[in-house]
C-alpha atoms as a PDB file:
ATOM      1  CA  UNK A   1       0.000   0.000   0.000  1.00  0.00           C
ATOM      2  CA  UNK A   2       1.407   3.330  -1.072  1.00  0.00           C
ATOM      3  CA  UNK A   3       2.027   6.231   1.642  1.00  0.00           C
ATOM      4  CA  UNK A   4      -1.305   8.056   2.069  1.00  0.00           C
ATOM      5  CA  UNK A   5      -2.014  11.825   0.949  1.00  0.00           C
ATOM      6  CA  UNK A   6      -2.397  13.928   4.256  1.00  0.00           C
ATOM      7  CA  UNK A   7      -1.026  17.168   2.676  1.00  0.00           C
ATOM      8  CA  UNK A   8      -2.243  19.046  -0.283  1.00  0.00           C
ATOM      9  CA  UNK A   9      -0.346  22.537  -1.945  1.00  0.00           C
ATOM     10  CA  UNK A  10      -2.511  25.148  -3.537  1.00  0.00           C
ATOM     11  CA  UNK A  11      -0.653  27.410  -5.248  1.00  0.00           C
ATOM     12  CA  UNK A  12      -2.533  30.916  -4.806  1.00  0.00           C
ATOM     13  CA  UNK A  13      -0.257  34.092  -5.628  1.00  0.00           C
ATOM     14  CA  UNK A  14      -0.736  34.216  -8.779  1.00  0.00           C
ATOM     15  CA  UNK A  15      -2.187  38.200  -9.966  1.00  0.00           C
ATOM     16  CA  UNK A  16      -5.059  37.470 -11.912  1.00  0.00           C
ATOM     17  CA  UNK A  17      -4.179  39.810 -14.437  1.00  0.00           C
ATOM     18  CA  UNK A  18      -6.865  38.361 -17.034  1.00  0.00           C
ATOM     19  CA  UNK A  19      -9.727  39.484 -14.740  1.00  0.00           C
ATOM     20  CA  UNK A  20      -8.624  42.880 -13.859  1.00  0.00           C
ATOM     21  CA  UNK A  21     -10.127  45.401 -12.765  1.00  0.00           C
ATOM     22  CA  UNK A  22     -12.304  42.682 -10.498  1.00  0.00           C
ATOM     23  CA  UNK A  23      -8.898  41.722  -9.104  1.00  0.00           C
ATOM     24  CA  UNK A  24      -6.971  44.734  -8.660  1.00  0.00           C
ATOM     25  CA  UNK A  25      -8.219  44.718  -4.832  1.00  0.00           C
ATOM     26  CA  UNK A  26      -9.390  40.737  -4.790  1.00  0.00           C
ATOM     27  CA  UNK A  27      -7.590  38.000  -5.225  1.00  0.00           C
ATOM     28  CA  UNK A  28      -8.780  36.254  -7.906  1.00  0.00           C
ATOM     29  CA  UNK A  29      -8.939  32.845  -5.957  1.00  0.00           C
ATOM     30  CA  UNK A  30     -11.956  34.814  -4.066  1.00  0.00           C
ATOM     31  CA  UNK A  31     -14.063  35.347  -7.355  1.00  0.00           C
ATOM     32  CA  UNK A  32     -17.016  34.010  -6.670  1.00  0.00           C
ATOM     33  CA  UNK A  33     -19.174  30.844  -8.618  1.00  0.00           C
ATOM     34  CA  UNK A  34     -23.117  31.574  -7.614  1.00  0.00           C
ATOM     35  CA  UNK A  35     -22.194  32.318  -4.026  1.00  0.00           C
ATOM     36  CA  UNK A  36     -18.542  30.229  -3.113  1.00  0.00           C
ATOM     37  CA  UNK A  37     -15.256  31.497  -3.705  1.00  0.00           C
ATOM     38  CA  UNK A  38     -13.345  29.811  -5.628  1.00  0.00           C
ATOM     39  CA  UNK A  39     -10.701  28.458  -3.302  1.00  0.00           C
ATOM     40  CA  UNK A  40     -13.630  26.631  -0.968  1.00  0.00           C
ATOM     41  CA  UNK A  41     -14.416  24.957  -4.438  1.00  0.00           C
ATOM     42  CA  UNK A  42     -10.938  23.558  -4.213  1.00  0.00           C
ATOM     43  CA  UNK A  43     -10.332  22.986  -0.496  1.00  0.00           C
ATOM     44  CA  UNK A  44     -13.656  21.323  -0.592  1.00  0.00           C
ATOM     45  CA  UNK A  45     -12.701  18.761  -3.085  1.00  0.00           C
ATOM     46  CA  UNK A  46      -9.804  18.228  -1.181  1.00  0.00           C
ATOM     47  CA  UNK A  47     -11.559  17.662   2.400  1.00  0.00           C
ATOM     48  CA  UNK A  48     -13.650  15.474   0.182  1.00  0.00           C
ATOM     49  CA  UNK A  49     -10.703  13.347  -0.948  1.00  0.00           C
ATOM     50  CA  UNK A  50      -9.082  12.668   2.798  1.00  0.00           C
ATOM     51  CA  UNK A  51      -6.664  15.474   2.976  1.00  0.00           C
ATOM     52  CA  UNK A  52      -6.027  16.428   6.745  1.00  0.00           C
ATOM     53  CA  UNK A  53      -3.695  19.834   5.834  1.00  0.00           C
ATOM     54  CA  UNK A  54      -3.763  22.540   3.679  1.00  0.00           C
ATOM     55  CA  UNK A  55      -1.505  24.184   2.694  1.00  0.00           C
ATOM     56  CA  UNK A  56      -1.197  27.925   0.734  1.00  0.00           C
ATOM     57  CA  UNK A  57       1.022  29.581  -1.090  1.00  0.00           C
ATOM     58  CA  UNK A  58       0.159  33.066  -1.228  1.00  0.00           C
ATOM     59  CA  UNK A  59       1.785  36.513  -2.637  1.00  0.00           C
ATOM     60  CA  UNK A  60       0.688  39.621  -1.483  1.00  0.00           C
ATOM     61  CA  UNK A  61      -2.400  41.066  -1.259  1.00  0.00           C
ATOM     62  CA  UNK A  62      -3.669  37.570  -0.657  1.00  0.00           C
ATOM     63  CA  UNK A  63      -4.513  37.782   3.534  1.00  0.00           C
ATOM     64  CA  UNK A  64      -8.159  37.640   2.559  1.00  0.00           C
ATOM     65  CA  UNK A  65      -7.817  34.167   1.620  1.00  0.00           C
ATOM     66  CA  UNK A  66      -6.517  33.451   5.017  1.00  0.00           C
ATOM     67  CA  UNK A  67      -9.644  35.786   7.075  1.00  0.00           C
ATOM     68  CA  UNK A  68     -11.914  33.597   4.900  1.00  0.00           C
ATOM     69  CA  UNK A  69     -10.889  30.649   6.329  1.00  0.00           C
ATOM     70  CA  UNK A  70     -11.137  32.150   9.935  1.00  0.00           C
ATOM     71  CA  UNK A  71     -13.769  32.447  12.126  1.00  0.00           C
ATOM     72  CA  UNK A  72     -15.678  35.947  11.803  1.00  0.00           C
ATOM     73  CA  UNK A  73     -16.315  36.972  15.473  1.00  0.00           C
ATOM     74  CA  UNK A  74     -18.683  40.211  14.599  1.00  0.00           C
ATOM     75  CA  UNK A  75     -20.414  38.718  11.375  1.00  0.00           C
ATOM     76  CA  UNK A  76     -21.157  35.333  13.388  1.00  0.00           C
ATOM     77  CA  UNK A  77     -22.086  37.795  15.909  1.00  0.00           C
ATOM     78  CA  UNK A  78     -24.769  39.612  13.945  1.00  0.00           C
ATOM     79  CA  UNK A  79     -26.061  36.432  12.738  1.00  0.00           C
ATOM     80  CA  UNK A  80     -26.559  34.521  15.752  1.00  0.00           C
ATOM     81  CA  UNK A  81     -28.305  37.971  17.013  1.00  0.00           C
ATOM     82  CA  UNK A  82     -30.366  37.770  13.702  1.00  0.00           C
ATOM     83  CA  UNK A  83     -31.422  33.586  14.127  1.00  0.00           C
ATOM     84  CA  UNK A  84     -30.115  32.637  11.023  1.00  0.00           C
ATOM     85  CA  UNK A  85     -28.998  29.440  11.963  1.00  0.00           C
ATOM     86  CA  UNK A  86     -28.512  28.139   8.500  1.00  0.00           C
ATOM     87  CA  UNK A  87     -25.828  30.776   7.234  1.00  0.00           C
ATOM     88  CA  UNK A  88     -23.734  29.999  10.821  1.00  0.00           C
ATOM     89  CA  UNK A  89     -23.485  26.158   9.973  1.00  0.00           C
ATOM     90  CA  UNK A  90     -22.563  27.020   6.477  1.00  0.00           C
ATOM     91  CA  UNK A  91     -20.120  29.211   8.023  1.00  0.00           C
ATOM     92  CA  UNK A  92     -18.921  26.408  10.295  1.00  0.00           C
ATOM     93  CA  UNK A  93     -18.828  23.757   7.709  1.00  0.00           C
ATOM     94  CA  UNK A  94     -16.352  25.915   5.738  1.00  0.00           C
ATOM     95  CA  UNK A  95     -14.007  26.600   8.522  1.00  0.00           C
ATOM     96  CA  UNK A  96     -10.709  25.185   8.203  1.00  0.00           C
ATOM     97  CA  UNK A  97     -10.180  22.947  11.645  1.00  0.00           C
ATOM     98  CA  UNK A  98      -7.797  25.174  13.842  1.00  0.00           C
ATOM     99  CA  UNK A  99      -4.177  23.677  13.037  1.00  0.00           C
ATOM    100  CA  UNK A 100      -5.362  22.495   9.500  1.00  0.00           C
ATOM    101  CA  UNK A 101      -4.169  25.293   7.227  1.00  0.00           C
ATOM    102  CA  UNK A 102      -0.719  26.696   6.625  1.00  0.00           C
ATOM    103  CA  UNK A 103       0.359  29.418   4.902  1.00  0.00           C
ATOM    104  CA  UNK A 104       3.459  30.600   2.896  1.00  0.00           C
ATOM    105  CA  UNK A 105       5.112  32.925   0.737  1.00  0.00           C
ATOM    106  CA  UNK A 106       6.189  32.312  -2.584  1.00  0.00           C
ATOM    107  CA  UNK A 107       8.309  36.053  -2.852  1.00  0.00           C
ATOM    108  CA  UNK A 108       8.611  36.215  -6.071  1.00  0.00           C
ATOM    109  CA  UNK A 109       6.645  35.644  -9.102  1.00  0.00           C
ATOM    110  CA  UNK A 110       8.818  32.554 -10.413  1.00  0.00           C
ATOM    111  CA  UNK A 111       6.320  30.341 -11.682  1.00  0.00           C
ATOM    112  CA  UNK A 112       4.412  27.391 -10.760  1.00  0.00           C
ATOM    113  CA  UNK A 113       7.106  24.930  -9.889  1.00  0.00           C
ATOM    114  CA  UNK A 114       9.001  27.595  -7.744  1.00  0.00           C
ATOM    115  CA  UNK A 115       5.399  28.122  -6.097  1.00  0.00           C
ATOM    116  CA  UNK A 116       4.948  24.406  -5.416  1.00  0.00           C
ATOM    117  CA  UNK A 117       8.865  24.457  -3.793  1.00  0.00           C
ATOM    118  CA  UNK A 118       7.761  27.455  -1.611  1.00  0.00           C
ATOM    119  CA  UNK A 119       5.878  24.346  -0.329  1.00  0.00           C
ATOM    120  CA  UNK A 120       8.675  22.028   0.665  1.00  0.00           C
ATOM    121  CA  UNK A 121       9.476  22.682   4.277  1.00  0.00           C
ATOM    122  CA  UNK A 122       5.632  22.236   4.825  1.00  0.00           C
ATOM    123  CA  UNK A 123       5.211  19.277   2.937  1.00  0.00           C
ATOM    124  CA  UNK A 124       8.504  17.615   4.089  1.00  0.00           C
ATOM    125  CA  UNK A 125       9.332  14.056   2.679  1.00  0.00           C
ATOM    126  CA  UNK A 126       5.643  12.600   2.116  1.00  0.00           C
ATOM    127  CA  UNK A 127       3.259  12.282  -1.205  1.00  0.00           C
ATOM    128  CA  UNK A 128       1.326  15.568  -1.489  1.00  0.00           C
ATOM    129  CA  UNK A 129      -1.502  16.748  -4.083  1.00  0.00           C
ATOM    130  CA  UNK A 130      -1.622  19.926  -6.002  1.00  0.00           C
ATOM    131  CA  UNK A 131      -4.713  21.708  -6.685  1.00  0.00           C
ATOM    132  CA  UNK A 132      -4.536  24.502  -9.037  1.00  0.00           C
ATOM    133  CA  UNK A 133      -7.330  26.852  -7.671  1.00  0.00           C
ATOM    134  CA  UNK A 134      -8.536  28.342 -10.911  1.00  0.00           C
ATOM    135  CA  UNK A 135      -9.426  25.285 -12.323  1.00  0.00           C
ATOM    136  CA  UNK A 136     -13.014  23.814 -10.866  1.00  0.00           C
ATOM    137  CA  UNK A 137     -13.891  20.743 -11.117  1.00  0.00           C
ATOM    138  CA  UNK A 138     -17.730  18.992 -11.098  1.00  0.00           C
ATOM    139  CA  UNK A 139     -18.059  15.364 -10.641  1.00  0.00           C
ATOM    140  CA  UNK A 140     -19.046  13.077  -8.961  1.00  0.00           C
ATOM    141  CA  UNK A 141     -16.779  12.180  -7.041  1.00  0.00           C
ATOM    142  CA  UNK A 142     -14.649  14.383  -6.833  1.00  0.00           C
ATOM    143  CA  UNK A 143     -11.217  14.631  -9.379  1.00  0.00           C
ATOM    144  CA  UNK A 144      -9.376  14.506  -6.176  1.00  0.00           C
ATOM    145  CA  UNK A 145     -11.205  11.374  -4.789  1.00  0.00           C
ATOM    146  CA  UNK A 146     -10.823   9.647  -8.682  1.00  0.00           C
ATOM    147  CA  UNK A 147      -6.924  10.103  -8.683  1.00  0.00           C
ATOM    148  CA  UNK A 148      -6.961   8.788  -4.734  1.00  0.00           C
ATOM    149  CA  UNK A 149      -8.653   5.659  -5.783  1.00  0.00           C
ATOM    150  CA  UNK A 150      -6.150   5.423  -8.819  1.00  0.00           C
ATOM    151  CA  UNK A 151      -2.905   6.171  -6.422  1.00  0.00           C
ATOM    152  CA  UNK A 152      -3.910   3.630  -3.920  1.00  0.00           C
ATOM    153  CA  UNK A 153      -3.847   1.021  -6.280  1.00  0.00           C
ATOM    154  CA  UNK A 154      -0.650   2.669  -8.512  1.00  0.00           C
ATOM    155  CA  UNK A 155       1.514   4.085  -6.171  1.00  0.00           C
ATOM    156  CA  UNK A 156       3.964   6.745  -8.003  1.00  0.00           C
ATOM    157  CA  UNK A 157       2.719  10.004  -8.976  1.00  0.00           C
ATOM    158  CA  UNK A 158      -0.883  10.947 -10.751  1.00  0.00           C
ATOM    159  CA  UNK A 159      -2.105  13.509 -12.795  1.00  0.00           C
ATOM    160  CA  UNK A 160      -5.578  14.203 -13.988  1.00  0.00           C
ATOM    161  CA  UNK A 161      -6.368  14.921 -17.169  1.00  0.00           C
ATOM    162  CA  UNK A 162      -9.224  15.372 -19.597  1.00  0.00           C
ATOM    163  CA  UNK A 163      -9.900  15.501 -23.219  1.00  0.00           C
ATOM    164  CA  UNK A 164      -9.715  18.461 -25.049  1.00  0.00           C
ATOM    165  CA  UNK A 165     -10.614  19.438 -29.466  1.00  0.00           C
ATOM    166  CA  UNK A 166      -7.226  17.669 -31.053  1.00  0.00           C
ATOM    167  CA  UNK A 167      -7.171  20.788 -33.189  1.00  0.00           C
ATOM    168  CA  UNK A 168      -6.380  23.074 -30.153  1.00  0.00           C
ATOM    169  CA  UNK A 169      -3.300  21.133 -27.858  1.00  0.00           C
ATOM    170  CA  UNK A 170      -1.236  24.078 -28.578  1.00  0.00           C
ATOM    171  CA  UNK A 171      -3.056  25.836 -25.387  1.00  0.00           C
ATOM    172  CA  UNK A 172      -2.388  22.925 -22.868  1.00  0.00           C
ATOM    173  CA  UNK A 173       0.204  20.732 -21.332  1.00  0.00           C
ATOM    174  CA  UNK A 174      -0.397  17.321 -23.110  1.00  0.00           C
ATOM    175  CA  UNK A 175       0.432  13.814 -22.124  1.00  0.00           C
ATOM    176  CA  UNK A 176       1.574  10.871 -24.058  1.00  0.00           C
ATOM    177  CA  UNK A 177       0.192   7.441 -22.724  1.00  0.00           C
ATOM    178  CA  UNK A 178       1.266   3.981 -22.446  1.00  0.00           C
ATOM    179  CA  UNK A 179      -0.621   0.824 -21.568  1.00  0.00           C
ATOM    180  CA  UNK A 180      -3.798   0.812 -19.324  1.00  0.00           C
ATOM    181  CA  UNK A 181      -3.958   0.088 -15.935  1.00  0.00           C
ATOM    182  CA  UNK A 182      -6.910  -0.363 -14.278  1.00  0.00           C
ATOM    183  CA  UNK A 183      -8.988   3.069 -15.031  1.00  0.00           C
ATOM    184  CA  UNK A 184      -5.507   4.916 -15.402  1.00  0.00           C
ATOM    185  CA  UNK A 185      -2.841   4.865 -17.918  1.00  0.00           C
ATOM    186  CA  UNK A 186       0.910   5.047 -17.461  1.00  0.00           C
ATOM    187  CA  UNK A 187       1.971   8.319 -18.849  1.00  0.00           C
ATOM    188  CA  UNK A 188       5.199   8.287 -21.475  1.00  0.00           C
ATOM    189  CA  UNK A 189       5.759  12.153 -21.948  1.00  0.00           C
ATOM    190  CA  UNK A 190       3.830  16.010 -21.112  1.00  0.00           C
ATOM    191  CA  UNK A 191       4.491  18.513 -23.913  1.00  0.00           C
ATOM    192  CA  UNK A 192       4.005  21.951 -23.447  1.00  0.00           C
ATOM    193  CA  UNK A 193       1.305  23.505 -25.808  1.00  0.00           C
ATOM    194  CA  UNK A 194       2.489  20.890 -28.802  1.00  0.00           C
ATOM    195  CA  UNK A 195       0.860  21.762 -32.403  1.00  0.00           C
ATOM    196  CA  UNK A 196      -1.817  19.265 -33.531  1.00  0.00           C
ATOM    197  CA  UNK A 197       0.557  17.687 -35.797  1.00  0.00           C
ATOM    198  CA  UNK A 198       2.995  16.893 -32.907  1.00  0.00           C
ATOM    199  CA  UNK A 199       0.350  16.271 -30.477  1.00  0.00           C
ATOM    200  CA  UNK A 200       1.355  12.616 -28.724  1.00  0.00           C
ATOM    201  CA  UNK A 201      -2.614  12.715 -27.674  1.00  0.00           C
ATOM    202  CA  UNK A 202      -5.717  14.890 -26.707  1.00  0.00           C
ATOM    203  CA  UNK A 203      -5.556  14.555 -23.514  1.00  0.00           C
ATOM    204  CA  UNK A 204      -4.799  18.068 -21.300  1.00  0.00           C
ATOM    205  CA  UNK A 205      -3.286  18.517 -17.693  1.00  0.00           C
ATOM    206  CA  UNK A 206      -6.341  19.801 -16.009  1.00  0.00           C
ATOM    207  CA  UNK A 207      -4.871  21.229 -12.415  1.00  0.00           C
ATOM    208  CA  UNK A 208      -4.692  18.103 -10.169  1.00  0.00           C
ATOM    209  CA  UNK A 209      -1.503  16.639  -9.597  1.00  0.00           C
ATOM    210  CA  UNK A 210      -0.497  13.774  -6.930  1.00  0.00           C
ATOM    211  CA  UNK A 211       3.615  13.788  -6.443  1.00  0.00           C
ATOM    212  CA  UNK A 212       5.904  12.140  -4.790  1.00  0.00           C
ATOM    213  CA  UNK A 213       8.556  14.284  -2.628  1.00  0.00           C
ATOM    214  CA  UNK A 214      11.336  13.597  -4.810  1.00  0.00           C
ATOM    215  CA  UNK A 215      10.085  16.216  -7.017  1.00  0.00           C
ATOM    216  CA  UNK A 216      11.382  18.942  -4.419  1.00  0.00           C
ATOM    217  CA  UNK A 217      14.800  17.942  -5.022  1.00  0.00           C
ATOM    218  CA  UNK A 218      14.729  18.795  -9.285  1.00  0.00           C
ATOM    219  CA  UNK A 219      12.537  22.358  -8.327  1.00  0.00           C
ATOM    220  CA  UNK A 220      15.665  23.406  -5.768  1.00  0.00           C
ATOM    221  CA  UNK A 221      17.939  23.350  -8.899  1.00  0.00           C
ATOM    222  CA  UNK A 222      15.742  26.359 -10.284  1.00  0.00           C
ATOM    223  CA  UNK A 223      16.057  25.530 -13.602  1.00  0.00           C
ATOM    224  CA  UNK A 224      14.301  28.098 -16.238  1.00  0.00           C
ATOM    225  CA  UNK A 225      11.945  26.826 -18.529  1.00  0.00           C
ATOM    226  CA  UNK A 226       8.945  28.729 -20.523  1.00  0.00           C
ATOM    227  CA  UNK A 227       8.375  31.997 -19.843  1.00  0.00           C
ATOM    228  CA  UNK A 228      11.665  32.138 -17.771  1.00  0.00           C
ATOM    229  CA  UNK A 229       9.846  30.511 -15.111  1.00  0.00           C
ATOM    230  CA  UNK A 230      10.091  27.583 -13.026  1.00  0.00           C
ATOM    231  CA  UNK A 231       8.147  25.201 -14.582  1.00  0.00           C
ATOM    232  CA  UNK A 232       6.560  22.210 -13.049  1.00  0.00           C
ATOM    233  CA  UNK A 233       5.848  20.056 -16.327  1.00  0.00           C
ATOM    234  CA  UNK A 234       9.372  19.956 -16.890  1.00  0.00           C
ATOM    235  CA  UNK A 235      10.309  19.080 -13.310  1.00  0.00           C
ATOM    236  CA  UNK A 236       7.448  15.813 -13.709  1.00  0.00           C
ATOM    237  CA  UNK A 237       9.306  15.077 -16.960  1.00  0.00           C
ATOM    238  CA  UNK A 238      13.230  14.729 -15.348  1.00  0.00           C
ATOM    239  CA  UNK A 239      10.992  13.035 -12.586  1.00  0.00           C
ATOM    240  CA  UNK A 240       9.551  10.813 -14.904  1.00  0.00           C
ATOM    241  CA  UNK A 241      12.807   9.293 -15.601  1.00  0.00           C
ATOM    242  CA  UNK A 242      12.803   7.249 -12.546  1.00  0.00           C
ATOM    243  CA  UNK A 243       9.398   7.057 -11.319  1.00  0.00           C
ATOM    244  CA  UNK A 244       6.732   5.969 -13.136  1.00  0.00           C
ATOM    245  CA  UNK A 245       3.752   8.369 -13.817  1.00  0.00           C
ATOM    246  CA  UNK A 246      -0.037   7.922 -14.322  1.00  0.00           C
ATOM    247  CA  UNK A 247      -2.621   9.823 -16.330  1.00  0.00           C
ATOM    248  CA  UNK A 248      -5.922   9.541 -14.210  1.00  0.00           C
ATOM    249  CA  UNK A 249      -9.099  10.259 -16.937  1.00  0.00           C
ATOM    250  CA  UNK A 250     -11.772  12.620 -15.094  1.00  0.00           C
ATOM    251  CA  UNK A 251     -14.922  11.549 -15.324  1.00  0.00           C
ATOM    252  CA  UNK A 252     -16.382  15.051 -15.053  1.00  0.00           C
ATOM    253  CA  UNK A 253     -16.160  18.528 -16.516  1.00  0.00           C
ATOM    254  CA  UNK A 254     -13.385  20.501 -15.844  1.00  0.00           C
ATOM    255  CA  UNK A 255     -14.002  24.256 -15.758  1.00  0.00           C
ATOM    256  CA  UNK A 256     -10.797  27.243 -16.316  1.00  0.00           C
ATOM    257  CA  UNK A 257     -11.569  29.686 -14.220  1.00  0.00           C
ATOM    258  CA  UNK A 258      -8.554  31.541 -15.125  1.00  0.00           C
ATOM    259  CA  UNK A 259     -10.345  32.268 -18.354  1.00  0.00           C
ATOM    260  CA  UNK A 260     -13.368  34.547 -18.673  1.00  0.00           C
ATOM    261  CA  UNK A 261     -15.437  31.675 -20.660  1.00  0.00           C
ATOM    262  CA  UNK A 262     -14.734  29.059 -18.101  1.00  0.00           C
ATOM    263  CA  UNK A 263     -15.594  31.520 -15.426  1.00  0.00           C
ATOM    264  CA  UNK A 264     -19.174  32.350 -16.617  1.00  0.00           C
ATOM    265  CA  UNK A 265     -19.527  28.377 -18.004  1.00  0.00           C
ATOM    266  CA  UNK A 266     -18.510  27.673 -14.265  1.00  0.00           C
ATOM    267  CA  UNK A 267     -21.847  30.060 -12.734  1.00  0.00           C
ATOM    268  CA  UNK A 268     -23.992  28.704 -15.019  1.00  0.00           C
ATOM    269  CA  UNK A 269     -23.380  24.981 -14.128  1.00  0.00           C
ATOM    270  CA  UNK A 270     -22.971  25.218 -10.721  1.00  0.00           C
ATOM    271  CA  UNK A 271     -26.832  27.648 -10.693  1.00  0.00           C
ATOM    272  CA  UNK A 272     -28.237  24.965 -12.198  1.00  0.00           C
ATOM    273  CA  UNK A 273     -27.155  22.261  -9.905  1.00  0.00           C
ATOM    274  CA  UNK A 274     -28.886  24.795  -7.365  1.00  0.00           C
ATOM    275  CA  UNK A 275     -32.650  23.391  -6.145  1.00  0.00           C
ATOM    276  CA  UNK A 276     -33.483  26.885  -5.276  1.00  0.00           C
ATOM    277  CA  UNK A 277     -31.725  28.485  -8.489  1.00  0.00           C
ATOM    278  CA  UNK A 278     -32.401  26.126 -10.947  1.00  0.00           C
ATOM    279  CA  UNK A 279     -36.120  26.844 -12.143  1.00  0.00           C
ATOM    280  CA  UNK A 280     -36.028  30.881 -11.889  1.00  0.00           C
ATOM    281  CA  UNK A 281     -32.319  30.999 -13.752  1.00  0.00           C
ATOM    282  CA  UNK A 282     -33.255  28.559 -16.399  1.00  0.00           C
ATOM    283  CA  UNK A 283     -35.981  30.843 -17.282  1.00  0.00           C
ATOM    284  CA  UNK A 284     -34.137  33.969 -17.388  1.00  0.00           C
ATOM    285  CA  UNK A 285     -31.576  32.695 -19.002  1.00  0.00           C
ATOM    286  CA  UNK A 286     -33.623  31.674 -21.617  1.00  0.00           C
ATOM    287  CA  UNK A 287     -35.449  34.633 -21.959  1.00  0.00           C
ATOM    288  CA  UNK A 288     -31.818  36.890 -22.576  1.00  0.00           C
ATOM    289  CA  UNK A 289     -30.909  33.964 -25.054  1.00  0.00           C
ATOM    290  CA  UNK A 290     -34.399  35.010 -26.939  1.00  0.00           C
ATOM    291  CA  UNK A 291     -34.071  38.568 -26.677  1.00  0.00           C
ATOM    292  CA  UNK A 292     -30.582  38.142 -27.586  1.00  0.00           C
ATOM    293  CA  UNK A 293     -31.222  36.113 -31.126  1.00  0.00           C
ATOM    294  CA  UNK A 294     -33.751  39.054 -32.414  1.00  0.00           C
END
């Protein structure tokens, strides 16, 4: 049986540039889908899964994150004064459990692998997940839970991915595959944003990742890569020399809230899902659809 996942990284300093001005003041991990940031989208999945410790990686202007996953003495306050009873055990649910939740710097803008070494001394020398907190996932269960079931019966390191159009690969990380095993399959390559001619498949890095500690060890050496940033694909590839790899299918939708699209796709999935939403939005969205296609 492989070491269990206790710890899981979420790299969260990133600027948000694509949604400014909305993030110019907000960090763009607390733009909201119907009502729920989306970093409890994440941190949900990953309660979901098993994990027992959370750990961020913030930049500045990011200690709202933090206060959101504290306890709110004066709001809790004014509700409790108010009887809604309801909004306090939401509040409670999504409380991290004191001692839970870490937090760290990454200082510098250096990209995602640097963030995900920021991580090290926190993580120490055990299996950890990464959940990238602009992608959203919805399935059932969770993409977390799928790659746990795929890891305990693997061992190694796991990364989720979906399918994406074969004519656009040049905007992901891709993966090359190998022979099935079980409802995985052991991975042979990533390429970075490959044309559709050089594409080894259609299958995309979607934001989860389940890595073995080793991986610490190649970030340190702060190699450069795309974007002359430390980049975690090509840390996973030196890793994949000498440990094997597994591409985990998710049977679900994955949703890039980093983009604008995936953002509004995102609402509009997660309103309908909503019992109380569900009826009323369905019908006004239908109705701007109309007036729209006069």
């Amino acid at each position: 049986m492989p070491s269990p996942i206790r710890k899981a990284v979420f790299p969260v300093a990133g600027l948000g540039t694509r949604f400014l001005p909305a993030t110019k003041a907000m960090p763009k991990e607390m733009l909201t889908v119907v009502d729920r940031p989306l970093i409890q989208y994440v941190v949900d999945e990953a309660r979901a899964a098993g994990i027992k410790h959370f750990i961020m990686v913030t930049g500045r202007n990011k200690a709202v994150i933090e206060d959101h996953f504290d306890i709110a003495y004066e709001l809790e306050a004014t509700l409790k004064a108010r009887g809604r009873t309801a909004s306090l055990e939401e509040l409670a649910r999504d409380r991290a459990e004191a001692g839970t939740m870490s937090f760290t710097r990454q200082p510098e803008p250096l990209g995602l692998g640097h963030a995900v070494w920021c991580a090290r001394n926190l993580v120490g020398g055990e299996p950890f997940a990464v959940l990238l907190p602009d992608m959203i996932m919805k399935g059932e269960p969770g993409c977390l839970a799928q790659m746990m079931a795929v890891y305990n019966e693997t061992g190694g390191n796991v990364i989720s991915v979906a399918e994406c159009d074969p004519d656009e690969t040049a905007s992901y990380g891709i993966v090359g595959i190998g022979e099935a095993v079980g409802d995985a399959f052991r991975m042979t390559t990533m390429v970075e944003k490959p044309k559709p001619a050089d594409a080894p498949s259609n299958l995309y890095i979607n934001g989860r990742y389940i890595l073995q500690p080793e991986i610490f060890d190649i970030l340190a050496e702060g190699r450069r890569g795309a974007g002359n940033e430390i980049q975690i694909t090509d840390a996973m590839l030196r890793l994949l020399e000498t440990q094997p790899f597994f591409a985990c299918p998710f049977k679900g939708r994955t949703f890039d809230c980093g983009s604008k699209l995936g953002f509004l796709a995102a609402n509009i999935a997660f309103a309908l899902d909503r019992p109380e939403l569900a009826k009323d939005f369905t019908a006004e969205a239908r109705a701007l659809l109309d007036s729209a296609s006069r």
